[in-house]
N, C-alpha and C. Protein backbone atom coordinates (compact mmCIF):
# COMPACT_ATOMS: atom_id res chain seq x y z
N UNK A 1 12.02 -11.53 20.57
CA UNK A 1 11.22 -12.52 19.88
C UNK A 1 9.76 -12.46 20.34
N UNK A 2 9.66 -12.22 21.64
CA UNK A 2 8.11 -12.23 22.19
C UNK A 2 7.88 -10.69 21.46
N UNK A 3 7.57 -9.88 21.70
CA UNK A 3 7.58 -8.65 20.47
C UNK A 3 6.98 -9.13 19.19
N UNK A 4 8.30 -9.76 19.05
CA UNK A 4 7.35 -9.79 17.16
C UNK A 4 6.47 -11.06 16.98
N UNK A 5 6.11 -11.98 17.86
CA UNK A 5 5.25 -13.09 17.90
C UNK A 5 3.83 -11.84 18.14
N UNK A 6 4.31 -11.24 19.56
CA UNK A 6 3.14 -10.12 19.62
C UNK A 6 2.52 -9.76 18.50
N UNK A 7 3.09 -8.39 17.79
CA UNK A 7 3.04 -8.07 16.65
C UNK A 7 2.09 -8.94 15.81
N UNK A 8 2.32 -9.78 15.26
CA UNK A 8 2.19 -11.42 14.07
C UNK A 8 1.03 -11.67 14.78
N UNK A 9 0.58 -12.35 16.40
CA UNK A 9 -0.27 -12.27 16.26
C UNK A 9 -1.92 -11.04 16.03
N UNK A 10 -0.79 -9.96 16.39
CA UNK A 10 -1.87 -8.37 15.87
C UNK A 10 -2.58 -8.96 15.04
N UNK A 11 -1.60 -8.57 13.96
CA UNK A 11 -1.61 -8.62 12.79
C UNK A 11 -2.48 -9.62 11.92
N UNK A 12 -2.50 -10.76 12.42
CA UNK A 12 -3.69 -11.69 11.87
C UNK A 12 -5.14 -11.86 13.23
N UNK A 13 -5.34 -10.97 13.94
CA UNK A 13 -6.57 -10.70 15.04
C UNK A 13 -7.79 -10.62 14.30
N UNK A 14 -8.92 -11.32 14.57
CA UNK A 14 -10.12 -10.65 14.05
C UNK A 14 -10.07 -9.23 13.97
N UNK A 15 -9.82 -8.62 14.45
CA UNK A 15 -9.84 -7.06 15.09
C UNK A 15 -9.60 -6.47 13.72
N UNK A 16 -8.76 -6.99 12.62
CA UNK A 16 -8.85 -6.49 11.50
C UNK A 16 -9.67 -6.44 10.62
N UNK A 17 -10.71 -7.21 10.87
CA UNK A 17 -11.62 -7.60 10.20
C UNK A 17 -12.79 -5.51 10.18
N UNK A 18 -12.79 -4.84 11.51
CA UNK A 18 -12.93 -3.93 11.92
C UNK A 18 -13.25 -3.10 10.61
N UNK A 19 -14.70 -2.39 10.96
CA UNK A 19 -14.72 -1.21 9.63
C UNK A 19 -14.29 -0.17 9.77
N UNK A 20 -13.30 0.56 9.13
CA UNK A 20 -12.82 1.84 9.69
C UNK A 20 -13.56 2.74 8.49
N UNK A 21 -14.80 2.73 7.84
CA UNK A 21 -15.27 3.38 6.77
C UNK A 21 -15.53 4.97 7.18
N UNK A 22 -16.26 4.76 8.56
CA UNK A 22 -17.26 5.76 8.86
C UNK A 22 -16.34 7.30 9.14
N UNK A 23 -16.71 8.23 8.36
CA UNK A 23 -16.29 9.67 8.52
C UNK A 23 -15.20 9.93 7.84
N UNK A 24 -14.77 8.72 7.25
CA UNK A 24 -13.28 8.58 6.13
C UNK A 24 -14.00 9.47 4.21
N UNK A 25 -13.21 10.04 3.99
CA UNK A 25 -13.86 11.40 2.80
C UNK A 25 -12.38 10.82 1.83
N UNK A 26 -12.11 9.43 1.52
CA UNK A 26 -10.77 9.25 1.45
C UNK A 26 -11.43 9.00 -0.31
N UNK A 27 -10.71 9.19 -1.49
CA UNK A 27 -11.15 9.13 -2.85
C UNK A 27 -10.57 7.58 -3.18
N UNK A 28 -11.36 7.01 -3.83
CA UNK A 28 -11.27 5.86 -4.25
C UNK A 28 -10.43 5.43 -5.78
N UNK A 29 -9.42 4.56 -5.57
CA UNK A 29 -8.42 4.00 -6.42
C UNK A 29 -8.72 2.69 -7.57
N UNK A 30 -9.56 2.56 -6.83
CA UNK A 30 -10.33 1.40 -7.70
C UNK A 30 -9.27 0.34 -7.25
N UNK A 31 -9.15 0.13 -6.21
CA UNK A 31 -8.17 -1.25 -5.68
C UNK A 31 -8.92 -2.19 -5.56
N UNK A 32 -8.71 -3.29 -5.96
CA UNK A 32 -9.38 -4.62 -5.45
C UNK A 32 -8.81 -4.92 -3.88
N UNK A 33 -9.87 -4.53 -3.20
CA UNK A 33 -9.61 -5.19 -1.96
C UNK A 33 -9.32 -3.44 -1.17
N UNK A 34 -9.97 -2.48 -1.62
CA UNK A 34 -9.63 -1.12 -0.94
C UNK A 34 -10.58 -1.08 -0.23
N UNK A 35 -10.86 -0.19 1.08
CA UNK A 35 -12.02 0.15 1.62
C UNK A 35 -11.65 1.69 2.42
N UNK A 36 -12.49 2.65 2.15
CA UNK A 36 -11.92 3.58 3.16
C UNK A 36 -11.63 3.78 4.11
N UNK A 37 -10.96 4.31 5.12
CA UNK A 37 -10.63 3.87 6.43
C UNK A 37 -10.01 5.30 6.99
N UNK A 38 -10.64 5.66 7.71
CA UNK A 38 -10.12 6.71 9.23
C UNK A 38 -9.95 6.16 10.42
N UNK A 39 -8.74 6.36 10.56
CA UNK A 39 -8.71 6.16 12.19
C UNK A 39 -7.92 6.85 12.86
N UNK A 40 -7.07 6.63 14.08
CA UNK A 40 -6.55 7.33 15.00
C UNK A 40 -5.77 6.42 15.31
N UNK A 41 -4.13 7.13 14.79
CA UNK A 41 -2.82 5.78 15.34
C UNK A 41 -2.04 6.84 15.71
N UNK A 42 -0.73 5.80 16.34
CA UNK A 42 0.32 6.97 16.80
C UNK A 42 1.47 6.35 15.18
N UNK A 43 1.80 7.48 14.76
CA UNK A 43 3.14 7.28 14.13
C UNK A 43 4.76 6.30 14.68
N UNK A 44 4.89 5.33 14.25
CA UNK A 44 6.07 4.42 14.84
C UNK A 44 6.51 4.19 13.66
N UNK A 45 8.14 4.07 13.66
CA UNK A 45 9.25 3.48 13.21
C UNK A 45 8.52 2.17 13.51
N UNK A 46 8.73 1.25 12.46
CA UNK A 46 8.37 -0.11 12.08
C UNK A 46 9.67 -0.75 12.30
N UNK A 47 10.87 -0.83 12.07
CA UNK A 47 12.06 -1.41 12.76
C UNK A 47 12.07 -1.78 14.22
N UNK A 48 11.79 -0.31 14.71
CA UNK A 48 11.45 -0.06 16.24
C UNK A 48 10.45 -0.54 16.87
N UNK A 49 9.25 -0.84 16.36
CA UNK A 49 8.24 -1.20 16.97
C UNK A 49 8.37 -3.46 16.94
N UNK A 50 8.95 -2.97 15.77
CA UNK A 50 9.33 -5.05 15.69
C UNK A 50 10.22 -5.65 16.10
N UNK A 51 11.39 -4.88 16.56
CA UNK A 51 12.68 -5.49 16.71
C UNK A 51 12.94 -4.91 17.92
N UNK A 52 12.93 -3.72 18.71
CA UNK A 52 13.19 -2.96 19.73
C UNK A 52 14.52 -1.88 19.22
N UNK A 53 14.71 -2.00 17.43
CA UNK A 53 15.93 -1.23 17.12
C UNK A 53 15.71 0.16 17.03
N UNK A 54 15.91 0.89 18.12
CA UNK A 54 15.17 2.16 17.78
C UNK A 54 16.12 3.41 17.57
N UNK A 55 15.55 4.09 16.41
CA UNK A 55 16.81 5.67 16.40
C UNK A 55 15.53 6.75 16.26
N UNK A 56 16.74 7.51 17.08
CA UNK A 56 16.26 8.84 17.01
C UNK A 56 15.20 9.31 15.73
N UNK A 57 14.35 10.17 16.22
CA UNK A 57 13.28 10.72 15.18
C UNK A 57 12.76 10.04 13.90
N UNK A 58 12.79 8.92 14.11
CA UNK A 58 12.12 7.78 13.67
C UNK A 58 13.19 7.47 12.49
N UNK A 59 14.40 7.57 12.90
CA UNK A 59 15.45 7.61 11.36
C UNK A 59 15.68 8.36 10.94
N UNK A 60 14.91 10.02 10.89
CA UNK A 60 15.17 10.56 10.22
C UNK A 60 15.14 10.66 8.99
N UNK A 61 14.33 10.00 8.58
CA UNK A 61 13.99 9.91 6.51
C UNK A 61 14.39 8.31 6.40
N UNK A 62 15.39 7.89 7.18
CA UNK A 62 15.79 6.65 6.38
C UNK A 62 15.12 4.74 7.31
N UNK A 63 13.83 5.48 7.34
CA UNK A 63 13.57 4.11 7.87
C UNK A 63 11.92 4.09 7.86
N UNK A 64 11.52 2.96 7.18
CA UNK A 64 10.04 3.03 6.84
C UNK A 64 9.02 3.11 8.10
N UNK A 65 8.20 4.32 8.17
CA UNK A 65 6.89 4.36 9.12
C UNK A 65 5.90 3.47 9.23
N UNK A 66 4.93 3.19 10.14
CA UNK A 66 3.81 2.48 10.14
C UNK A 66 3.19 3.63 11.17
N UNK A 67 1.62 3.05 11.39
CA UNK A 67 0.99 2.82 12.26
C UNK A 67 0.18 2.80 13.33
N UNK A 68 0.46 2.59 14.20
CA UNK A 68 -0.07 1.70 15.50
C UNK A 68 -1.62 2.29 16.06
N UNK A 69 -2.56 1.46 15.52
CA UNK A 69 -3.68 1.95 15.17
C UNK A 69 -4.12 1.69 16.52
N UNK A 70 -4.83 3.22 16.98
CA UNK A 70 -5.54 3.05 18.37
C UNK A 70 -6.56 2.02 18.81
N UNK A 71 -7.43 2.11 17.77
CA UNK A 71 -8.84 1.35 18.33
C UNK A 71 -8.51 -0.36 18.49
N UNK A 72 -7.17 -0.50 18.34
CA UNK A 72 -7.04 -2.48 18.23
C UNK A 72 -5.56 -2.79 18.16
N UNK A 73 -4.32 -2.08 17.86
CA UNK A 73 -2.73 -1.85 18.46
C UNK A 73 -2.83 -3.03 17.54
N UNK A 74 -3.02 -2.60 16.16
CA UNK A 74 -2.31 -3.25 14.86
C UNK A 74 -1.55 -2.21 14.10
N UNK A 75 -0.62 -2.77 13.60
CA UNK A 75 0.55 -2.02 13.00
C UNK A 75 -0.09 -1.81 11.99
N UNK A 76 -0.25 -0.67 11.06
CA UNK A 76 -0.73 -0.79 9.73
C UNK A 76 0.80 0.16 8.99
N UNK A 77 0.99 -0.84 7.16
CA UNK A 77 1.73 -0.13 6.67
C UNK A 77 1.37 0.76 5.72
N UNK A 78 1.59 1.99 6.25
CA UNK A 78 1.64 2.87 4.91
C UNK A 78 2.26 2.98 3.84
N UNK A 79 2.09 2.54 3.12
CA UNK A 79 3.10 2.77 1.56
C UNK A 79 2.93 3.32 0.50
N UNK A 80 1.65 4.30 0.18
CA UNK A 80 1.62 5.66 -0.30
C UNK A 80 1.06 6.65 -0.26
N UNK A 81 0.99 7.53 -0.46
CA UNK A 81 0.67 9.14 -0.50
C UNK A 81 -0.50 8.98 -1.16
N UNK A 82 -1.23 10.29 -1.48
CA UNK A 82 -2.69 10.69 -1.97
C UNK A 82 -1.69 11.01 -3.59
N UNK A 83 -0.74 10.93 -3.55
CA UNK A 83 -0.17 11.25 -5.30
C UNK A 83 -0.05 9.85 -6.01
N UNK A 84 -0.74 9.96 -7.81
CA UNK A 84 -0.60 8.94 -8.34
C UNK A 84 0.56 8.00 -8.56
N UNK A 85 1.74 8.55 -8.31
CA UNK A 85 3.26 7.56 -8.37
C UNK A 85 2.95 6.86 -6.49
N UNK A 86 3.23 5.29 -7.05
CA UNK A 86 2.75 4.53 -5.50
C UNK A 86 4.31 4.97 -4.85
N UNK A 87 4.54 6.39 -3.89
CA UNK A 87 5.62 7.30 -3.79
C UNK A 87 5.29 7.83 -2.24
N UNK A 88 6.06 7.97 -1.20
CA UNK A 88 5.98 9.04 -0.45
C UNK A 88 5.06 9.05 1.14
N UNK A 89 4.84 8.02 1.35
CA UNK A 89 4.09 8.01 2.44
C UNK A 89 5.19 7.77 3.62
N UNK A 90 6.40 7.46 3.64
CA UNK A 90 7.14 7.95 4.85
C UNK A 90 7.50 9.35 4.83
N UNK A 91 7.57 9.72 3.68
CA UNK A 91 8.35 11.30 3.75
C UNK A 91 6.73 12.03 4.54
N UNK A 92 5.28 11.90 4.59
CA UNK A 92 4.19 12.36 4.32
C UNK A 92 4.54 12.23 6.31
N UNK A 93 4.12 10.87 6.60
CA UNK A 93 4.36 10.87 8.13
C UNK A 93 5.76 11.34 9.01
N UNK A 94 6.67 11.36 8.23
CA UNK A 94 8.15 12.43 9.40
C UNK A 94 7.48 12.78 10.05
N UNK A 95 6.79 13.97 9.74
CA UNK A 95 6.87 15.52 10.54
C UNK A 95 5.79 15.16 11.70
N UNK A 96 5.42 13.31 11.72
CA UNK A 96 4.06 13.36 12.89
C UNK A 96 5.17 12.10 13.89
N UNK A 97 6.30 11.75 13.58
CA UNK A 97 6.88 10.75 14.10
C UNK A 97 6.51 11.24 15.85
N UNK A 98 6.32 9.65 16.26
CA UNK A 98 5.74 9.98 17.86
C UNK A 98 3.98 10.37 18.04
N UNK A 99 3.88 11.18 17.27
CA UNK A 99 2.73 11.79 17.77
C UNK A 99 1.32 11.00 17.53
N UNK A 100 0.25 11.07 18.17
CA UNK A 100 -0.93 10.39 18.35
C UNK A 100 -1.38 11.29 16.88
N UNK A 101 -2.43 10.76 16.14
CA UNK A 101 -3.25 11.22 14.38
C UNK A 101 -4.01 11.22 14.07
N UNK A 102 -4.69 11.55 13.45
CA UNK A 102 -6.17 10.90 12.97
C UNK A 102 -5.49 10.39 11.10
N UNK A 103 -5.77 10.06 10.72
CA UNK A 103 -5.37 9.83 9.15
C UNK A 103 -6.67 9.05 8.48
N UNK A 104 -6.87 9.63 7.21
CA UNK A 104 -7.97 9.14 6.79
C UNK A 104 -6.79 8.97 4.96
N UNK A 105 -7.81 7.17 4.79
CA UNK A 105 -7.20 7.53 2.99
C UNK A 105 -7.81 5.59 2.82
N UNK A 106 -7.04 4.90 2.35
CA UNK A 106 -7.61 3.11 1.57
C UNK A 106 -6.97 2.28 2.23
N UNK A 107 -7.42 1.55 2.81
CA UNK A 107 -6.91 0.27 3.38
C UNK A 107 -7.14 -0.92 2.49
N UNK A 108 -6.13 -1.47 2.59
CA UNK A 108 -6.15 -2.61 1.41
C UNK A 108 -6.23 -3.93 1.98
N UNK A 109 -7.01 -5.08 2.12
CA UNK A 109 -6.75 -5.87 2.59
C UNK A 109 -7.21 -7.17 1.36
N UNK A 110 -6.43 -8.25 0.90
CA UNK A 110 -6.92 -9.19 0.54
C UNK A 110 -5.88 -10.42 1.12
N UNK A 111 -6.51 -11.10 1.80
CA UNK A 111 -6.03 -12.16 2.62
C UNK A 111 -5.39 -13.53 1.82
N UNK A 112 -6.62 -13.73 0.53
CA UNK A 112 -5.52 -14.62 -0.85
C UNK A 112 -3.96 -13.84 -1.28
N UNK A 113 -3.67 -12.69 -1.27
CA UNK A 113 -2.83 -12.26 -1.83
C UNK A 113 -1.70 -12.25 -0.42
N UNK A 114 -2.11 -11.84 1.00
CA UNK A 114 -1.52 -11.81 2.15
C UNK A 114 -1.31 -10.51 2.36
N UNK A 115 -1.83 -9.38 1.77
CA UNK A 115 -2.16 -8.16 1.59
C UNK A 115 -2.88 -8.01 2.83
N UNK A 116 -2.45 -7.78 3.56
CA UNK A 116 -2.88 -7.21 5.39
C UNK A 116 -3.20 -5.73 5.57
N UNK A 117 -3.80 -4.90 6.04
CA UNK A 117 -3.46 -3.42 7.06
C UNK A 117 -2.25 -2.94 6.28
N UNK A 118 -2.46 -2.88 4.66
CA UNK A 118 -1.43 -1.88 3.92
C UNK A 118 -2.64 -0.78 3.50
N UNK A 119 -1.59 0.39 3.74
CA UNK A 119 -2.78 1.82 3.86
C UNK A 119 -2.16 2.63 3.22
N UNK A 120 -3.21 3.58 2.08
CA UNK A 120 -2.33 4.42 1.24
C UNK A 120 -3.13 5.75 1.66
N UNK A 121 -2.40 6.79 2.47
CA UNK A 121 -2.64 7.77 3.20
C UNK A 121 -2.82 8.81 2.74
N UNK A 122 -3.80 9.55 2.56
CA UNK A 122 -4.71 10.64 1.67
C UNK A 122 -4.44 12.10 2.57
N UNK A 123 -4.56 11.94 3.70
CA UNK A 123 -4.56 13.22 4.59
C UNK A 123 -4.30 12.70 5.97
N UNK A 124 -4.03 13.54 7.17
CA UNK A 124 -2.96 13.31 8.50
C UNK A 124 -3.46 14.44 8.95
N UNK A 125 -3.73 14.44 10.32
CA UNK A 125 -3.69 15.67 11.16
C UNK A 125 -3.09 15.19 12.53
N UNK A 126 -2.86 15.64 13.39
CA UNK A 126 -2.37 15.45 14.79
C UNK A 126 -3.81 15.25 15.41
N UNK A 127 -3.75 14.67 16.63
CA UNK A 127 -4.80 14.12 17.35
C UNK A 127 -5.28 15.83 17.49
N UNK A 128 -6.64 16.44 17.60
CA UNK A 128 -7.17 18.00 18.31
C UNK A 128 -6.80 18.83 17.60
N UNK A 129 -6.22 18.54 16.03
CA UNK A 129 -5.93 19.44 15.27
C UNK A 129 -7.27 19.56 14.59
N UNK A 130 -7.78 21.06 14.08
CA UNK A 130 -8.73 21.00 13.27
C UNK A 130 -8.94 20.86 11.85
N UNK A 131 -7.84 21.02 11.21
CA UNK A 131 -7.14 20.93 9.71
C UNK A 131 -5.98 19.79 9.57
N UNK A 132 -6.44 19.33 8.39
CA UNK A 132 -6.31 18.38 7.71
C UNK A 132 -4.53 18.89 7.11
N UNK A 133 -3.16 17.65 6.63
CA UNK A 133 -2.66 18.30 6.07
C UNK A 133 -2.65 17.07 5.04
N UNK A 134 -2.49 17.27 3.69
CA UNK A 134 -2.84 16.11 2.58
C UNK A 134 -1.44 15.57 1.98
N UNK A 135 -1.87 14.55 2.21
CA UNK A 135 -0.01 13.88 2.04
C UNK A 135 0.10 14.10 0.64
N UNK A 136 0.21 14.75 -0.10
CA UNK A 136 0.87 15.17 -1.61
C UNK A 136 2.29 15.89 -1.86
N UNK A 137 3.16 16.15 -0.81
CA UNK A 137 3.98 16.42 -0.54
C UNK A 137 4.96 15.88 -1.67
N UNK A 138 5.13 13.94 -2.11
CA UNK A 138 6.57 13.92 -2.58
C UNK A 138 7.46 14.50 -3.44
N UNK A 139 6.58 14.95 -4.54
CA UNK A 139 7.38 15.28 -5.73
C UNK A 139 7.81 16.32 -5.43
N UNK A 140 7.06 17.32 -4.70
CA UNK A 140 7.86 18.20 -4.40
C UNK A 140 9.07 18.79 -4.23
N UNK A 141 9.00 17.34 -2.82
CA UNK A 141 10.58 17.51 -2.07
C UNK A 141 11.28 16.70 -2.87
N UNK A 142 11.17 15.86 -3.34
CA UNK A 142 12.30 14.74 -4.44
C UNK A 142 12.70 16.10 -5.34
N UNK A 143 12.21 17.13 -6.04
CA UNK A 143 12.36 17.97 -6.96
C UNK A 143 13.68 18.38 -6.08
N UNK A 144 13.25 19.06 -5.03
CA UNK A 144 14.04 20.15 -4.07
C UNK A 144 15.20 19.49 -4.04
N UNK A 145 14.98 18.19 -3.55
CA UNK A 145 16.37 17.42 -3.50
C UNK A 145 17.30 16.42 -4.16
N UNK A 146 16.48 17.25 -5.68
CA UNK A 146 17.01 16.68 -7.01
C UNK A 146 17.33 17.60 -8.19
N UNK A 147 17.58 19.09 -8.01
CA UNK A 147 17.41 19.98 -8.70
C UNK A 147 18.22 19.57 -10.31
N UNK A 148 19.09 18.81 -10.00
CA UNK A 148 20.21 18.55 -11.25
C UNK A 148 19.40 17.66 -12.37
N UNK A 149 17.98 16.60 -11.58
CA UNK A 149 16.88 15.99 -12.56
C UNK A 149 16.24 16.70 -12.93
N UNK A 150 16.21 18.02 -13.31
CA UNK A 150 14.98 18.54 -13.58
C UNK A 150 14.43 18.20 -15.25
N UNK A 151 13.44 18.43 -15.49
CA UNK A 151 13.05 17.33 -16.83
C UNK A 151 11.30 17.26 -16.63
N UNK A 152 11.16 16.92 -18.19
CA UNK A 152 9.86 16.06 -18.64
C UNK A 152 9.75 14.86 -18.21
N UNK A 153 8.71 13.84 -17.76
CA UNK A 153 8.35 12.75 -18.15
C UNK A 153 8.24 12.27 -16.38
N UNK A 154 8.10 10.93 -15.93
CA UNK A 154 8.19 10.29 -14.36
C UNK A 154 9.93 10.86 -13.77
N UNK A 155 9.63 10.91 -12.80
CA UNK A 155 10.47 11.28 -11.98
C UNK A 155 11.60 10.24 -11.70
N UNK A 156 11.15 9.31 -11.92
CA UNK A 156 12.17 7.85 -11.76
C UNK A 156 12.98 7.74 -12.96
N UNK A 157 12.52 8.26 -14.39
CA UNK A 157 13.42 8.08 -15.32
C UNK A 157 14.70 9.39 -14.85
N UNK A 158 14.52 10.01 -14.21
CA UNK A 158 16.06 11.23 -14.11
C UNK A 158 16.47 10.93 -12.39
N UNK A 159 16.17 10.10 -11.89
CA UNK A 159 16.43 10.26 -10.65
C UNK A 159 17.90 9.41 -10.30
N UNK A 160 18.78 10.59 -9.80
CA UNK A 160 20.01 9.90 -10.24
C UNK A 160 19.99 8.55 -9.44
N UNK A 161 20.04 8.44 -8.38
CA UNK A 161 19.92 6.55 -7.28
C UNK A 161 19.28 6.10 -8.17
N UNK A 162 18.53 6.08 -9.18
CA UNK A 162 18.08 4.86 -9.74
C UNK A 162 18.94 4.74 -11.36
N UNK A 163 19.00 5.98 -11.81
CA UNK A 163 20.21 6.11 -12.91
C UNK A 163 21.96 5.26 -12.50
N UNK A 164 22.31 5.45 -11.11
CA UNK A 164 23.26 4.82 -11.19
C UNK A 164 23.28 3.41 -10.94
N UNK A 165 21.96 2.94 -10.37
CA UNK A 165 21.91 1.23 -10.63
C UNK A 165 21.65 1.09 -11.99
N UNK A 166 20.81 1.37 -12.51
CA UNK A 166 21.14 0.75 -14.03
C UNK A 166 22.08 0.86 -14.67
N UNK A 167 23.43 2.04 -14.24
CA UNK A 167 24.21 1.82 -15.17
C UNK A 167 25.30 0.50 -14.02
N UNK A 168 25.35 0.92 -12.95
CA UNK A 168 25.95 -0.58 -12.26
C UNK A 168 25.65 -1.99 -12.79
N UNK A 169 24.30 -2.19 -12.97
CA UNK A 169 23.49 -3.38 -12.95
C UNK A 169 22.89 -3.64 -13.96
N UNK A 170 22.67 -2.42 -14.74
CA UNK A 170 21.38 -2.67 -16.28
C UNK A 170 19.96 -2.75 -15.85
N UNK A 171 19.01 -2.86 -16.84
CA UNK A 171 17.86 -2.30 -16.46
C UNK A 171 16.94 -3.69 -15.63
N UNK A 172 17.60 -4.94 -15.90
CA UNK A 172 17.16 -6.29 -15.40
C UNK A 172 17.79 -6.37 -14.06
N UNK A 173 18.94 -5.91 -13.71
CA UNK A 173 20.04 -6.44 -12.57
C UNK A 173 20.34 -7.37 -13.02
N UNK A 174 20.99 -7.43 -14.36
CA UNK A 174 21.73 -8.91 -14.36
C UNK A 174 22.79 -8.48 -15.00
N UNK A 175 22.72 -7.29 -15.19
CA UNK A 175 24.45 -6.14 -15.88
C UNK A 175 23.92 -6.26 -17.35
N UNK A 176 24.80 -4.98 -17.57
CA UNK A 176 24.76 -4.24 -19.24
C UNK A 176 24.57 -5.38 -20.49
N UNK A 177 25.74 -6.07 -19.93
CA UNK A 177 26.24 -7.33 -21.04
C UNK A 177 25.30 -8.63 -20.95
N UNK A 178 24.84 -8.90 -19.92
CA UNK A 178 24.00 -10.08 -19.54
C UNK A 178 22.46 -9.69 -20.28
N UNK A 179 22.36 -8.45 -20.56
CA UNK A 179 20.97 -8.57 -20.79
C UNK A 179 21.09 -7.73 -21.87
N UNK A 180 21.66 -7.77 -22.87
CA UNK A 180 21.97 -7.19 -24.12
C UNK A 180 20.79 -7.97 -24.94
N UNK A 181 21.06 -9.52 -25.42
CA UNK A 181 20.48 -10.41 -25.63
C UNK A 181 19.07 -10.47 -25.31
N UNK A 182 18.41 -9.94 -24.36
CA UNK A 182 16.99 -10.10 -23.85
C UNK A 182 16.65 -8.38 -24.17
N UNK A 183 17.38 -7.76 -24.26
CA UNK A 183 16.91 -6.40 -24.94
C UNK A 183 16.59 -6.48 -26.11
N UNK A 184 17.68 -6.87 -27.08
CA UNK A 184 17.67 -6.79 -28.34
C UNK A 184 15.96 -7.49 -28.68
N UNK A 185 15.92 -8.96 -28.20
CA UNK A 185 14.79 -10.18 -28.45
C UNK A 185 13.68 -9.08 -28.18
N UNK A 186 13.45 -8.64 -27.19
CA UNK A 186 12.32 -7.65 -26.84
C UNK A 186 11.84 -6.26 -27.56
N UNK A 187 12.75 -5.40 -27.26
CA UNK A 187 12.70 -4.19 -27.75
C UNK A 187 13.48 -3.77 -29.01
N UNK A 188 13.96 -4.18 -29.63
CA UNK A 188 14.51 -3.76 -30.84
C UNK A 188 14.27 -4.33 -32.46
């Protein structure tokens, strides 16, 4: 519990207030409330860093990254890639789990919305690396490890985990039959 009071109070520190603009080459989204931002964090499992629940190699794919920004030991969340689907920013940090970074890309902050130190990550290098590697990675690997979707159009319309909730649940989650009625009224 002292941990995540820690954390919480990070997280709302002046310290965020902090410009991380300078030397950031990060392309702009037109976010309300974006600002560019480089800095230097170590890669952490966000489970692990809040709770003390920690696994091996940060999960291994199945557990969302953050973070832990050097200049002020605020957690920041990453939640997407330099690719236009908002997609891929844990798969982008794996391969740095543990390691100290530099990462440059948009920090989003609007404090009416409660929109904190959420960061959509453009490029990653290891701390003394001289090259940049650019988080554009997802579709890639979703392809690789979706060969049976292959197809025209977003990647989410053939992707079977999301094909078999809608046919579990329907396209509302309220099942096939429950939302027949609000289909028809809408779309037909």
């Amino acid at each position: 519990m002292k941990r995540l009071i820690m954390i919480l109070a990070m997280l709302a520190s002046p310290a965020m207030a902090q410009d991380f603009s300078e030397g950031s080459e990060a392309k702009t989204w037109n976010l309300y409330g974006e600002s560019p931002a480089r800095f230097e964090a170590k890669v952490v499992d966000i489970l692990c860093e809040m709770t003390g629940d920690c696994a091996a190699d940060c999960g291994g794919g199945t557990r969302q990254l953050g973070l832990l920004r050097k200049a002020d030991a605020v957690l920041v969340f990453p939640n997407k890639n330099a690719q236009a689907a908002f997609t891929g920013a844990a798969l982008e940090l794996a391969p740095f789990c543990g390691k100290e970074v530099e990462v440059d890309g948009l920090l989003i902050t609007d404090a009416d919305l409660g929109a904190m130190n959420v960061y959509l990550v453009q490029k990653i290098r290891t701390l003394g690396d001289a090259e940049w590697t650019a988080a554009n990675r997802w579709t890639k690997e979703w392809a690789k490890a979706n060969p049976e979707a292959k197809g025209k159009g977003p990647w989410f319309r053939r992707d079977p985990r999301i094909k078999a909730q809608i046919a579990a649940h329907g396209y509302t989650g309220t099942g096939a039959e429950a939302e027949k009625p609000f289909i028809q009224d809408w779309f037909e």
